[in-house]
C-alpha atoms as a PDB file:
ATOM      1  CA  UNK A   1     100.407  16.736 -28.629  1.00  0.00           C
ATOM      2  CA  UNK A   2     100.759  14.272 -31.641  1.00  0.00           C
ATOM      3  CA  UNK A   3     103.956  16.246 -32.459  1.00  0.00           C
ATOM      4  CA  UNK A   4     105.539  15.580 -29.731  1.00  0.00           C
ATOM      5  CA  UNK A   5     104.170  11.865 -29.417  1.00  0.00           C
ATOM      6  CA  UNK A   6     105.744  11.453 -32.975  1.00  0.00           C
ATOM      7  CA  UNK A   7     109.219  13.062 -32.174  1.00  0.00           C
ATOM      8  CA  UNK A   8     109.272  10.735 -28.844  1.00  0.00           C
ATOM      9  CA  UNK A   9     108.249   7.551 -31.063  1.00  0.00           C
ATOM     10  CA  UNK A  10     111.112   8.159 -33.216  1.00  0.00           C
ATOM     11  CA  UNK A  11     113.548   8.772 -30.653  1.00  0.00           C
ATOM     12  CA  UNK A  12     112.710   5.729 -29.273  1.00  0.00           C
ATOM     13  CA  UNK A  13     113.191   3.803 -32.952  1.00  0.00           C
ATOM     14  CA  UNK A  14     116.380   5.619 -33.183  1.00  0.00           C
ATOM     15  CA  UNK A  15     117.816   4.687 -29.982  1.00  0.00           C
ATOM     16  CA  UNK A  16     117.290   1.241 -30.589  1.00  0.00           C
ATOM     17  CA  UNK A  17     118.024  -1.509 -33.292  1.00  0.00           C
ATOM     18  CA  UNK A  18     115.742  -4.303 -34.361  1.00  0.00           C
ATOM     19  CA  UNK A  19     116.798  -7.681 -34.491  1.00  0.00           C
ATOM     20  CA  UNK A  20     118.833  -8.876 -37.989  1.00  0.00           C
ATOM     21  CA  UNK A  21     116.171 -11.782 -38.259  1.00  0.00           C
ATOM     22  CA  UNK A  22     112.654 -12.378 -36.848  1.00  0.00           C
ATOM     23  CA  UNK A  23     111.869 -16.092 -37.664  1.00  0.00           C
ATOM     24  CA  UNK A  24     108.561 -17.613 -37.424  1.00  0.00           C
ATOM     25  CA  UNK A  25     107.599 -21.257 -36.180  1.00  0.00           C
ATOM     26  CA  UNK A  26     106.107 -22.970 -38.940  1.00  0.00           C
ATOM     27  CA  UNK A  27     102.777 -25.142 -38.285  1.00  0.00           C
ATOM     28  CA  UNK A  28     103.698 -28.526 -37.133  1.00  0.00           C
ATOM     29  CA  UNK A  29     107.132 -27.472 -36.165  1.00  0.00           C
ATOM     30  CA  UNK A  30     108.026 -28.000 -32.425  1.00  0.00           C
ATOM     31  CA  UNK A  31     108.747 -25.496 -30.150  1.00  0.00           C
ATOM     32  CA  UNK A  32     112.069 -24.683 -29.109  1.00  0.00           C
ATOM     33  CA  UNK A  33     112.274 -24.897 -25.214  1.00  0.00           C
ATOM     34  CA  UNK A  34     116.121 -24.824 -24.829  1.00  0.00           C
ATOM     35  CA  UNK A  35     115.861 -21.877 -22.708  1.00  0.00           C
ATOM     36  CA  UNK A  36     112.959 -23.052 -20.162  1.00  0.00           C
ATOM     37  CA  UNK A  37     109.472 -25.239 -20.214  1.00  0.00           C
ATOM     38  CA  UNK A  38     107.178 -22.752 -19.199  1.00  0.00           C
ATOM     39  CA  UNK A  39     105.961 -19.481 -20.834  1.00  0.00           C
ATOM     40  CA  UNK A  40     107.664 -16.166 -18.909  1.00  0.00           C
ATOM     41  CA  UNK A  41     105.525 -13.351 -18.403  1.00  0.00           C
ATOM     42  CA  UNK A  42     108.364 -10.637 -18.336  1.00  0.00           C
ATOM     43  CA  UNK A  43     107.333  -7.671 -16.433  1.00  0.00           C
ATOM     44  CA  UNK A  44     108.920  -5.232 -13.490  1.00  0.00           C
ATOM     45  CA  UNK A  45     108.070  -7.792 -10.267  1.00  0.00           C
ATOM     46  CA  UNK A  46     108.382 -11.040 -11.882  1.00  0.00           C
ATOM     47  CA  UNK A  47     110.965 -13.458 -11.374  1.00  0.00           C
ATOM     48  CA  UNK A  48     113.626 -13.360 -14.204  1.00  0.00           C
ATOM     49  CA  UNK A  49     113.794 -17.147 -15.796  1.00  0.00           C
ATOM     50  CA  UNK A  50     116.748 -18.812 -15.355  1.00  0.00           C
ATOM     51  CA  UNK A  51     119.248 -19.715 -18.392  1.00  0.00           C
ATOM     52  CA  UNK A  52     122.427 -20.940 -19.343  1.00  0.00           C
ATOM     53  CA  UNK A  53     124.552 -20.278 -22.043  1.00  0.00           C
ATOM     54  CA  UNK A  54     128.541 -20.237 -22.503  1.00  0.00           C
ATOM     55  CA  UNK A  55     130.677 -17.838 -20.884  1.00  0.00           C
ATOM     56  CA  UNK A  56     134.323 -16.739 -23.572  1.00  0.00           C
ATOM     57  CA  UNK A  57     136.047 -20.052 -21.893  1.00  0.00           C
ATOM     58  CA  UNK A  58     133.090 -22.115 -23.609  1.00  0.00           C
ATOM     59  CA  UNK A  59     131.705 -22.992 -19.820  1.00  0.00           C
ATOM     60  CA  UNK A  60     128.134 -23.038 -19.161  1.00  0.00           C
ATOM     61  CA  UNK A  61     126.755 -19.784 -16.780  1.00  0.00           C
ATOM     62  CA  UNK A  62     123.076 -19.436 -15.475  1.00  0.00           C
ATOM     63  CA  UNK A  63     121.536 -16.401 -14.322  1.00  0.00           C
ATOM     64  CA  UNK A  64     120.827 -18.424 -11.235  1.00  0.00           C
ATOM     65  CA  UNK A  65     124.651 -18.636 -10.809  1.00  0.00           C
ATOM     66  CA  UNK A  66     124.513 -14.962  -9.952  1.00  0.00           C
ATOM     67  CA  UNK A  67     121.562 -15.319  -7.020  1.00  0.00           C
ATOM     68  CA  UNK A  68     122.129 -13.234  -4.066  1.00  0.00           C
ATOM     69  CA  UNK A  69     123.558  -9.939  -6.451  1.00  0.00           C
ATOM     70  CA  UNK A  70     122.206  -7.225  -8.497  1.00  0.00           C
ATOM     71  CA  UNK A  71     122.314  -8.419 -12.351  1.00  0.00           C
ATOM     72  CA  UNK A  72     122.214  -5.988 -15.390  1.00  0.00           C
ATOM     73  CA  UNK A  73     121.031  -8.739 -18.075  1.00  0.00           C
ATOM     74  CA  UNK A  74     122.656  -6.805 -21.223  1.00  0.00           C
ATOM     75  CA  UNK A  75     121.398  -7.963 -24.381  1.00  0.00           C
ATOM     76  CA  UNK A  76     123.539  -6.724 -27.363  1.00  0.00           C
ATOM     77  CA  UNK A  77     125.416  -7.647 -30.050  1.00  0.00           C
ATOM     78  CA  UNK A  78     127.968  -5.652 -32.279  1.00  0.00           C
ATOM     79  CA  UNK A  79     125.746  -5.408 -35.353  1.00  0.00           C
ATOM     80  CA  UNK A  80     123.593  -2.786 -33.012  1.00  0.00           C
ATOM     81  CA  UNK A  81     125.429   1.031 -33.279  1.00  0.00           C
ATOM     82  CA  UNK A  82     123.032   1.174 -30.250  1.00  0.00           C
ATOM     83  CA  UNK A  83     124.215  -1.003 -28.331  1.00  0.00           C
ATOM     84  CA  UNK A  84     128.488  -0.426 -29.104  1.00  0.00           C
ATOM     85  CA  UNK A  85     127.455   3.452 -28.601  1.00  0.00           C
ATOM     86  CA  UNK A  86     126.559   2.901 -24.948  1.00  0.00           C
ATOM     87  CA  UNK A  87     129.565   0.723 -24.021  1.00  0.00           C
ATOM     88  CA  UNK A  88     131.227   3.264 -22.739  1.00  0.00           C
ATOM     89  CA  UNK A  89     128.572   4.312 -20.323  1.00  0.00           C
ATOM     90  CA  UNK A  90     127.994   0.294 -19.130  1.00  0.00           C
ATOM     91  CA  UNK A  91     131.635   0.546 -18.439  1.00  0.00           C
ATOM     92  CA  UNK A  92     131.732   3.844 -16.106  1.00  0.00           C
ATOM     93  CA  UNK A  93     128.656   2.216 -14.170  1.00  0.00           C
ATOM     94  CA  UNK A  94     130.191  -1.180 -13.416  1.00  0.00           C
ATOM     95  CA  UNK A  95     133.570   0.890 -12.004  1.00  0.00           C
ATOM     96  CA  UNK A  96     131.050   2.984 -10.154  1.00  0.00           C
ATOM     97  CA  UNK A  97     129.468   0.273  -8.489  1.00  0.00           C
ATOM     98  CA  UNK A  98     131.274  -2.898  -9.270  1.00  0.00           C
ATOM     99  CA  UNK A  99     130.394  -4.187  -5.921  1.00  0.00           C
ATOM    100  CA  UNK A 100     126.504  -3.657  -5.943  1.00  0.00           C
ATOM    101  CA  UNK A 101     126.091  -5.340  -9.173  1.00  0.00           C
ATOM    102  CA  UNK A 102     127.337  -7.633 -11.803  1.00  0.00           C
ATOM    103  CA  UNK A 103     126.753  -7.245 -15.545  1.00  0.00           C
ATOM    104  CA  UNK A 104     126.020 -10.163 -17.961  1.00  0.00           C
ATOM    105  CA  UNK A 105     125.902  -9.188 -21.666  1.00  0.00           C
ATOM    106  CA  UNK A 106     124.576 -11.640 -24.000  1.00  0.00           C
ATOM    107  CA  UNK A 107     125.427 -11.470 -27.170  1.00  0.00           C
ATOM    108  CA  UNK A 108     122.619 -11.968 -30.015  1.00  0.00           C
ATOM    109  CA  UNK A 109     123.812 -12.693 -33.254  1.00  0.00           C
ATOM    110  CA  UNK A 110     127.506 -12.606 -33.809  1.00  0.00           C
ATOM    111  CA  UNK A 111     130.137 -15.458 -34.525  1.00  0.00           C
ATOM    112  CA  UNK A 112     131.938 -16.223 -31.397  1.00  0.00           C
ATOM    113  CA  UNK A 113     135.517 -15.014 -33.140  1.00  0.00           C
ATOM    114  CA  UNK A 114     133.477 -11.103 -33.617  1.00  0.00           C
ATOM    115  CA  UNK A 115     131.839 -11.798 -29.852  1.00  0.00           C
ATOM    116  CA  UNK A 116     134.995 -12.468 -28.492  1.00  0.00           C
ATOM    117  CA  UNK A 117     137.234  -9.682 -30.620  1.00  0.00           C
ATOM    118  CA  UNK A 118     134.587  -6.916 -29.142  1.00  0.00           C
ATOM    119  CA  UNK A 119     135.200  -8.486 -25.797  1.00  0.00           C
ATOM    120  CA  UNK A 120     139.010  -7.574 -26.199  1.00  0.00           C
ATOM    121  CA  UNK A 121     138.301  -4.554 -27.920  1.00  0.00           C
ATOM    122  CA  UNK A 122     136.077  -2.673 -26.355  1.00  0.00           C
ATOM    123  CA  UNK A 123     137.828  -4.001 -22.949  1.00  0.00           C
ATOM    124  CA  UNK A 124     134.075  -5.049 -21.369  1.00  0.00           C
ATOM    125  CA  UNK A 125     135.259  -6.456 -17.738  1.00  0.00           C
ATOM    126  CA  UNK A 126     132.747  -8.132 -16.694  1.00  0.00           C
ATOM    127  CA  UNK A 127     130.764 -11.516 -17.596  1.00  0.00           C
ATOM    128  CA  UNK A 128     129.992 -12.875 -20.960  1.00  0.00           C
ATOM    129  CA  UNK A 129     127.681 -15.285 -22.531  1.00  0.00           C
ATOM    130  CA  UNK A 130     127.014 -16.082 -26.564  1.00  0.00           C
ATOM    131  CA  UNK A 131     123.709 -16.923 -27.946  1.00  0.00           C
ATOM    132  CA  UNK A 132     123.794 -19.399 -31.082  1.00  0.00           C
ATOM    133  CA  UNK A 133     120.881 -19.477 -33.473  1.00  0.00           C
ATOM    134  CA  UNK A 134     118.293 -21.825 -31.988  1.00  0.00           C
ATOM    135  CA  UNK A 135     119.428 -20.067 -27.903  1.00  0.00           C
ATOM    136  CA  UNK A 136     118.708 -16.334 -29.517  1.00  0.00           C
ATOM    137  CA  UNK A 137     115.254 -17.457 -30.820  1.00  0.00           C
ATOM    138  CA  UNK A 138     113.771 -18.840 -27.281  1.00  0.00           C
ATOM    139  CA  UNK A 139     115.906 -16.714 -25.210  1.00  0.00           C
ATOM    140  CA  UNK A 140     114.654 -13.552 -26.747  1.00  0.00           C
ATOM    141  CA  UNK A 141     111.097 -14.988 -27.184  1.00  0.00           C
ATOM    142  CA  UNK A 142     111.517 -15.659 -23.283  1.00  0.00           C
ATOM    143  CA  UNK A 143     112.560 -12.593 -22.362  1.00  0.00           C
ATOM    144  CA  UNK A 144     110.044 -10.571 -24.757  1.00  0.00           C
ATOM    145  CA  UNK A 145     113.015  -8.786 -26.172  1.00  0.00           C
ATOM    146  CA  UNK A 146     112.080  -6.363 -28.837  1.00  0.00           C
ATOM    147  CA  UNK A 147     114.788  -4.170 -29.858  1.00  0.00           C
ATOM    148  CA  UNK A 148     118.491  -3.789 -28.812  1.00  0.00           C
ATOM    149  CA  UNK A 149     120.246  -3.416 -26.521  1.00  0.00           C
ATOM    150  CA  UNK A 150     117.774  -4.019 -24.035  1.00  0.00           C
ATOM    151  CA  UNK A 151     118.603  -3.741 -20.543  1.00  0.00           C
ATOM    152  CA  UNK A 152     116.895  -5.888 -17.521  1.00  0.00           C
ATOM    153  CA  UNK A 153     117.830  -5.205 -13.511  1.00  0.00           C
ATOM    154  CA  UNK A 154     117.262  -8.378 -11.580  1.00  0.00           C
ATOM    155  CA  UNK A 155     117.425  -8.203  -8.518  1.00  0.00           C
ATOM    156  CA  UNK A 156     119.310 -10.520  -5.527  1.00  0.00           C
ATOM    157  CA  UNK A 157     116.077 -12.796  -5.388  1.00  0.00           C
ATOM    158  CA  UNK A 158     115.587 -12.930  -8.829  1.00  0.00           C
ATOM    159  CA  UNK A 159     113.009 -10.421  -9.715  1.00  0.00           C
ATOM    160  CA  UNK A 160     113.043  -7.814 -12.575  1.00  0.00           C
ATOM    161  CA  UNK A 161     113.190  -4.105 -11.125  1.00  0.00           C
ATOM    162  CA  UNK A 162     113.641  -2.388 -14.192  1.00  0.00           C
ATOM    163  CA  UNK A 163     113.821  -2.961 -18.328  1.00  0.00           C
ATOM    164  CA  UNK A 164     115.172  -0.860 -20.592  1.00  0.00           C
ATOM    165  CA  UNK A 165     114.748  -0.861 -24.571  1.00  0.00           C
ATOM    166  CA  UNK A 166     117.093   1.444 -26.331  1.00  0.00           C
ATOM    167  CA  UNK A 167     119.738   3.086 -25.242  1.00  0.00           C
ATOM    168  CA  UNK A 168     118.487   5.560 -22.894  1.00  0.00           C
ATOM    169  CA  UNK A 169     119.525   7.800 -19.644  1.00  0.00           C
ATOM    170  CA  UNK A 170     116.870   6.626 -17.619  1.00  0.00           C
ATOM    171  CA  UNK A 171     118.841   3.338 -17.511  1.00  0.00           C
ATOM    172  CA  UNK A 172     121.958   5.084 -15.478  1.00  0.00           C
ATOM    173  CA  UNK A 173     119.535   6.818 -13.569  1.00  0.00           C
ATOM    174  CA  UNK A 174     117.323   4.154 -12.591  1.00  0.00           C
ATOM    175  CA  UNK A 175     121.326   2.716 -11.516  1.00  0.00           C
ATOM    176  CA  UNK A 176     122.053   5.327  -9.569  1.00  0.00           C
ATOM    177  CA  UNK A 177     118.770   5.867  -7.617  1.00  0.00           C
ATOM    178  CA  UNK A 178     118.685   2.443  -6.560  1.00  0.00           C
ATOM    179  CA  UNK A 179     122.564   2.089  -5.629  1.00  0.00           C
ATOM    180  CA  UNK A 180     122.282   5.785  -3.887  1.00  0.00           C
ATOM    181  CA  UNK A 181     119.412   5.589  -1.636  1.00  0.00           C
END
């Protein structure tokens, strides 16, 4: 039983990447609350806090923009083989059911000329936003994130029905069951 507790921890590690940089608030330092005021208690059932960042065209998009749809939030960034590895598989789900859901990847980490070249690149169709060094810090302390990519369903009301860490099946499944039945 360890055994296979071991092999499954690792799978896990492998399937996922850490964040480049993991910085600490120093005593007496303020707290950064770009992202929101309140402490988020991210969990399946909870409402997903709201956010806004810049979409390629440098505008400003909120989650809450997206109210009233399914949202993958997708955070990534092109450092993580992880996350670039399961591109193709976001893709084939949003053309399977681009109209139940929308998909908002936010990148964590790059410079917006290597966010916006994957864009292009790797042909992602649907929406966009960039994190910049003080936004990754309190957006991934918000949403608890702890490896990449890391995948969270929200659904039309706001609520988180599903998060994924790693790049894992269960995701597409999780898709499919809920777009299916």
């Amino acid at each position: 039983m360890k055994k296979l507790f071991a092999i499954a921890l690792m799978g896990f590690a492998l399937a996922s990447c850490t964040p480049k940089e993991n910085k600490q608030q120093t005593a007496g330092e303020e707290p950064d609350t770009t992202a929101t005021a309140t402490a988020a208690v991210i969990a399946e059932g909870a409402e997903a806090p709201d956010f806004t960042l810049p979409d390629p065209e440098g505008k400003p998009l909120s989650l809450s923009d997206l109210r009233g749809k399914y949202v993958v939030l997708d955070f990534w960034g092109t450092w993580c083989k992880w996350c670039v590895k399961g591109i193709p598989d976001m893709k084939a789900y949003y053309d399977k059911y681009e109209d139940m859901f929308e998909i908002l990847s936010i990148d964590v980490g790059d410079s917006e000329a290597t966010w916006l070249e994957a864009i292009d690149s790797y042909d992602m169709d649907w929406l966009h936003v960039i994190t910049d060094e003080e936004s990754a810090e309190s957006l991934s302390e918000l949403y608890s994130i702890e490896g990449f990519p890391t995948k969270i369903i929200v659904d039309p009301e706001g609520k988180i029905v599903n998060i994924t860490v790693g790049e894992d099946p269960a995701f597409y499944k999780f898709i499919d069951d809920l777009f299916t039945n």
